[in-house]
Protein backbone atom coordinates (compact mmCIF):
# COMPACT_ATOMS: atom_id res chain seq x y z
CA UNK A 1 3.68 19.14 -9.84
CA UNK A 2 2.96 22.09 -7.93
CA UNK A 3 3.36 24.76 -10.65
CA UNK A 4 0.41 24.79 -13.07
CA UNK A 5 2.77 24.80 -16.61
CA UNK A 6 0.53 26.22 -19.69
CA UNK A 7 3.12 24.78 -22.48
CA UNK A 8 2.87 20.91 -21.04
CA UNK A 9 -1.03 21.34 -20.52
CA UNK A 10 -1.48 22.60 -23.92
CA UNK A 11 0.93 19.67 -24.83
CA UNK A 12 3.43 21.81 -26.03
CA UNK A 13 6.24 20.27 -23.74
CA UNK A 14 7.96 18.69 -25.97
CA UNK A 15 8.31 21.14 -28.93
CA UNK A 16 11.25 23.20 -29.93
CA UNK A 17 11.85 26.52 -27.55
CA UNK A 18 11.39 29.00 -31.11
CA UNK A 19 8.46 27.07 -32.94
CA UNK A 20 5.43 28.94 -33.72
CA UNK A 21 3.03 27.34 -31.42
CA UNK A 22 5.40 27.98 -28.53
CA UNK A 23 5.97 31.19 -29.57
CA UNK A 24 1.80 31.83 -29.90
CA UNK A 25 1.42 30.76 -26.34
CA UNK A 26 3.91 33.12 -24.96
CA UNK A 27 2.79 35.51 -27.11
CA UNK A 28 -0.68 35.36 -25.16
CA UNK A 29 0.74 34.76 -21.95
CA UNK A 30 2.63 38.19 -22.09
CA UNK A 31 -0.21 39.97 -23.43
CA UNK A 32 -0.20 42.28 -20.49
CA UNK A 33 0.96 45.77 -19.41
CA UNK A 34 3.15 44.63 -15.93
CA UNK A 35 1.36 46.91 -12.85
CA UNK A 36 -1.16 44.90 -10.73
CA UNK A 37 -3.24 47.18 -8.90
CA UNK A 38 -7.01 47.12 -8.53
CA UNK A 39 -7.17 50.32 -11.08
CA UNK A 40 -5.60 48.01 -13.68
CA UNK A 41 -7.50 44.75 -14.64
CA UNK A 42 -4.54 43.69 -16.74
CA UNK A 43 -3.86 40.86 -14.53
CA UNK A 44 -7.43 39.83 -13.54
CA UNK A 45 -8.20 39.79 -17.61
CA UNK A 46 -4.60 37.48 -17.76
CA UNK A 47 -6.14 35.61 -14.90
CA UNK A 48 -9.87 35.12 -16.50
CA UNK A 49 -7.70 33.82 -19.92
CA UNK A 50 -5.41 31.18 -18.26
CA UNK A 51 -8.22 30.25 -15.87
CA UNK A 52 -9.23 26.77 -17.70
CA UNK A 53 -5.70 25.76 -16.16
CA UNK A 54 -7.19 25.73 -12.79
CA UNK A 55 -9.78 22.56 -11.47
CA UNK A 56 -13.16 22.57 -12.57
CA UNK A 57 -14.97 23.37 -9.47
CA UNK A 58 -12.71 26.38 -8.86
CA UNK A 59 -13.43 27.51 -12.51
CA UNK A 60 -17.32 26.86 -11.70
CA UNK A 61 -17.00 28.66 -8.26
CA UNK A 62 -15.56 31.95 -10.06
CA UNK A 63 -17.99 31.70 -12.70
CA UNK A 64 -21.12 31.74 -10.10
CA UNK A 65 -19.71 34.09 -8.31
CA UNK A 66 -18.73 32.20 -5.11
CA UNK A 67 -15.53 33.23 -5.53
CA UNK A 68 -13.89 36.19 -6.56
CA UNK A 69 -10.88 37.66 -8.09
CA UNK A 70 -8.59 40.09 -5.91
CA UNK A 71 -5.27 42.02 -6.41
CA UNK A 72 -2.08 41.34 -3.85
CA UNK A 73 0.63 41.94 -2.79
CA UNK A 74 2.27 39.30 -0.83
CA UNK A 75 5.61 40.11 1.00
CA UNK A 76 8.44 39.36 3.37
CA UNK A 77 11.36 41.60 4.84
CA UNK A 78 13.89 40.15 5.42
CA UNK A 79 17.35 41.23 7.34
CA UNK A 80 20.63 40.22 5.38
CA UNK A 81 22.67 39.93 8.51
CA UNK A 82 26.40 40.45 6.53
CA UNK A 83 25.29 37.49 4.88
CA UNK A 84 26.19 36.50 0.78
CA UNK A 85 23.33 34.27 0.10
CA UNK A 86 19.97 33.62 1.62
CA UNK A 87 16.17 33.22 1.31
CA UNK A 88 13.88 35.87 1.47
CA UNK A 89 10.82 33.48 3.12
CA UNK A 90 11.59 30.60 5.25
CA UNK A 91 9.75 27.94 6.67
CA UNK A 92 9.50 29.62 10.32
CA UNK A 93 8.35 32.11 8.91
CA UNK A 94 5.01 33.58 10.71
CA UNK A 95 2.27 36.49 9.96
CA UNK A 96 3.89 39.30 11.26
CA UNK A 97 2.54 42.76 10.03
CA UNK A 98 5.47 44.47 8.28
CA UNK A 99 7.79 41.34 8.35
CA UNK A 100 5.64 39.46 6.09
CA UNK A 101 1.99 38.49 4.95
CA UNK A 102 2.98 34.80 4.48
CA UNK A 103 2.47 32.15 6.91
CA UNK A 104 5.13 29.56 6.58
CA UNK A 105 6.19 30.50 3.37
CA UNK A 106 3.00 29.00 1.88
CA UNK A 107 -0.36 30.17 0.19
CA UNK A 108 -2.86 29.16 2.11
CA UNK A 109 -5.39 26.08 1.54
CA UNK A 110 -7.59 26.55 -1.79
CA UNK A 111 -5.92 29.79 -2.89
CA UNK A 112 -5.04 29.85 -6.22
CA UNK A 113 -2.84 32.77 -7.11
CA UNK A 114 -1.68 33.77 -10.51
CA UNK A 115 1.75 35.43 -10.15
CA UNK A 116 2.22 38.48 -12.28
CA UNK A 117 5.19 40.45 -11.12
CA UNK A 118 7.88 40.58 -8.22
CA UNK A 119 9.27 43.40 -6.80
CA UNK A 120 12.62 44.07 -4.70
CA UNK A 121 13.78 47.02 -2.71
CA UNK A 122 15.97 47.59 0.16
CA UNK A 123 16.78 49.57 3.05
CA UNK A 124 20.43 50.22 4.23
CA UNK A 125 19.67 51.40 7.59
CA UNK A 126 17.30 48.53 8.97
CA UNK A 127 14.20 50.77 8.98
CA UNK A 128 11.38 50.34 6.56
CA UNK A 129 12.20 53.48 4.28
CA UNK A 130 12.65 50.76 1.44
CA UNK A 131 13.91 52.76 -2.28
CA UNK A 132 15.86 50.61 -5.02
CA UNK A 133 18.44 48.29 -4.58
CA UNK A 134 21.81 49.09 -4.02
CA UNK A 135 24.53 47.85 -6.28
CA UNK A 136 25.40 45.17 -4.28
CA UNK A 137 21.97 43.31 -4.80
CA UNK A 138 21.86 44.65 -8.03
CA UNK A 139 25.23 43.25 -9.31
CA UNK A 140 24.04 39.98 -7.67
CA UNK A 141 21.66 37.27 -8.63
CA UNK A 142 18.01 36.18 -8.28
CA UNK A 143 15.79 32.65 -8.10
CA UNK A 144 12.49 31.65 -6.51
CA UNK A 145 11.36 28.07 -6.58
CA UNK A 146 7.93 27.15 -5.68
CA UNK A 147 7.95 23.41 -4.28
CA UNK A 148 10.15 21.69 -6.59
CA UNK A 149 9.51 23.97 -9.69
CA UNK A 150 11.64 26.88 -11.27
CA UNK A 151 9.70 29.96 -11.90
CA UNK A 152 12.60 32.11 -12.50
CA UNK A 153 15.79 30.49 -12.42
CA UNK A 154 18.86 32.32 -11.64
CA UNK A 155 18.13 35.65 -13.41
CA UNK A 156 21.00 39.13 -12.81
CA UNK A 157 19.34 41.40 -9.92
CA UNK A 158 19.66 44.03 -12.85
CA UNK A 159 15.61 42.99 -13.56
CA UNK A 160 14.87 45.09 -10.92
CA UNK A 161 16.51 48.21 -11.52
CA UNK A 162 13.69 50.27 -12.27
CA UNK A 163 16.20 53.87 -11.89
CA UNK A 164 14.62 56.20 -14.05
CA UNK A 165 11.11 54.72 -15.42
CA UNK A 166 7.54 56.18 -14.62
CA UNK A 167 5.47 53.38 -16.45
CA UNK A 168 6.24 50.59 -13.59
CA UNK A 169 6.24 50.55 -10.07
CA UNK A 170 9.87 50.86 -8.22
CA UNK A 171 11.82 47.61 -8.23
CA UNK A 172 9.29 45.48 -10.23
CA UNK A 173 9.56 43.08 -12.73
CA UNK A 174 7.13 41.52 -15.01
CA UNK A 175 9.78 40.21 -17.79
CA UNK A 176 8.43 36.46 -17.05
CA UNK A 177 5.52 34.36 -18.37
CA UNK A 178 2.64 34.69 -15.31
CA UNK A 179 2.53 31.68 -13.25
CA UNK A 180 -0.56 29.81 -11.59
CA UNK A 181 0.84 28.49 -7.77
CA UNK A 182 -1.21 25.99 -6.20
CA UNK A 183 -1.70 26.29 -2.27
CA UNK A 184 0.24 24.88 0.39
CA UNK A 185 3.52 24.76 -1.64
CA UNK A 186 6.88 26.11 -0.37
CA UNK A 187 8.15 29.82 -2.02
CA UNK A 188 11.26 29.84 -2.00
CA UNK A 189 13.39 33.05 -3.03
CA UNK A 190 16.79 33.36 -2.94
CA UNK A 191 19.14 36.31 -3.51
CA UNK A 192 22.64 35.96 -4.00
CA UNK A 193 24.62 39.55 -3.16
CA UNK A 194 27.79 40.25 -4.97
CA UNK A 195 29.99 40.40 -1.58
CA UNK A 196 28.31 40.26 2.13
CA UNK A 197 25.78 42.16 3.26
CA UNK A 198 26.20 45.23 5.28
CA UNK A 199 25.11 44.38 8.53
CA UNK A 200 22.44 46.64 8.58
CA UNK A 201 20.63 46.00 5.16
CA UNK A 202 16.96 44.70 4.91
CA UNK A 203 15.50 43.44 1.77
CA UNK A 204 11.91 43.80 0.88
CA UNK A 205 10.96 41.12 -1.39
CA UNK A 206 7.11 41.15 -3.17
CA UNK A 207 4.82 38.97 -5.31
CA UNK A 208 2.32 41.11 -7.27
CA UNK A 209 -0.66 38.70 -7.69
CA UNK A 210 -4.12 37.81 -8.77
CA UNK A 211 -5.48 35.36 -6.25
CA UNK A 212 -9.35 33.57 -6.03
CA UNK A 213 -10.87 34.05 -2.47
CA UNK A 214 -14.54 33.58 -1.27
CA UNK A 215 -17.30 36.50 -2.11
């Protein structure tokens, strides 16, 4: 399994989707504010709660201070190239700074990252002027898979229209239980538009995280 899943751990797998002790768990889970930034420890507190989820030695090395908690943001820009549906990290994907911060589409070796939020903007004009999506990503559809496991699975692009609030940051969305990904696993987003893209149109697609690195 390459997502860590707090309802099977806690051996709540198998119960109904409204009973109580489901309902307590996501109850906790969500017990946040949204905005990940090193100002607000919203997601390192969500981080320090669900942290028994993670192996021993990593909860050990935190706990001794060998290892610390940071904010990201890791991202990818991607250009839609008049196409309908595609991913926003591939494979050949390589460090590139201001294409993304991703190597291969994979968190590296022994970094265990809580995810928190994504964001997604875009850009009709290729540059890097990025403001909030247009209606034709917003009238499409969104998904990201990590390895073989559904974090968000097919959800209306409407998530991230963020037109008018002050309390988040532009394009972001926290409407999801927060998600532990093990390293070297595949991330795999995938927007659907609701026509083709124009051929100029980049898409800047973000993971706001909580991620263990050494002190």
């Amino acid at each position: 399994m390459n997502l860590i899943n707090h309802s099977e751990l806690l051996g709540l797998g198998n119960l109904p989707p409204q009973s109580s002790a489901k309902m307590d768990v996501k109850s906790a889970m969500r017990a946040k504010t949204g905005i990940v930034s090193t100002t607000n420890a919203t997601g390192k507190a969500m981080f320090e709660q669900m942290m028994y989820l993670l192996p021993v030695e990593i909860q050990q090395a935190i706990r001794d201070g060998r290892l610390q908690l940071v904010d990201e943001i890791l991202y990818s820009v991607k250009e839609a190239k008049e196409l309908r549906d595609f991913y926003l990290m591939e494979s050949g994907d390589n460090k590139d700074v201001g294409v993304t911060n991703v190597d291969k589409q994979k968190i590296a070796a022994n970094k265990y990252t809580l995810l928190c939020g994504i964001q997604l903007l875009s850009s009709p004009n290729a540059t890097t002027d990025f403001g909030l999506c247009n209606d034709l990503i917003i009238n499409g559809e969104f998904e990201l898979n990590v390895g073989s496991t559904v974090i968000v699975p097919n959800v209306s692009c409407t998530v991230f229209d963020t037109d008018g609030r002050t309390d988040i940051l532009p394009g972001l969305w926290t409407g999801f239980d927060p998600q532990f990904i093990t390293p070297n696993t595949e991330i795999k987003p995938r927007l659907k538009l609701s026509a083709n893209a124009e051929k100029d149109l980049k898409v800047y697609f973000a993971m706001h995280v909580v991620s263990v690195e050494k002190n």
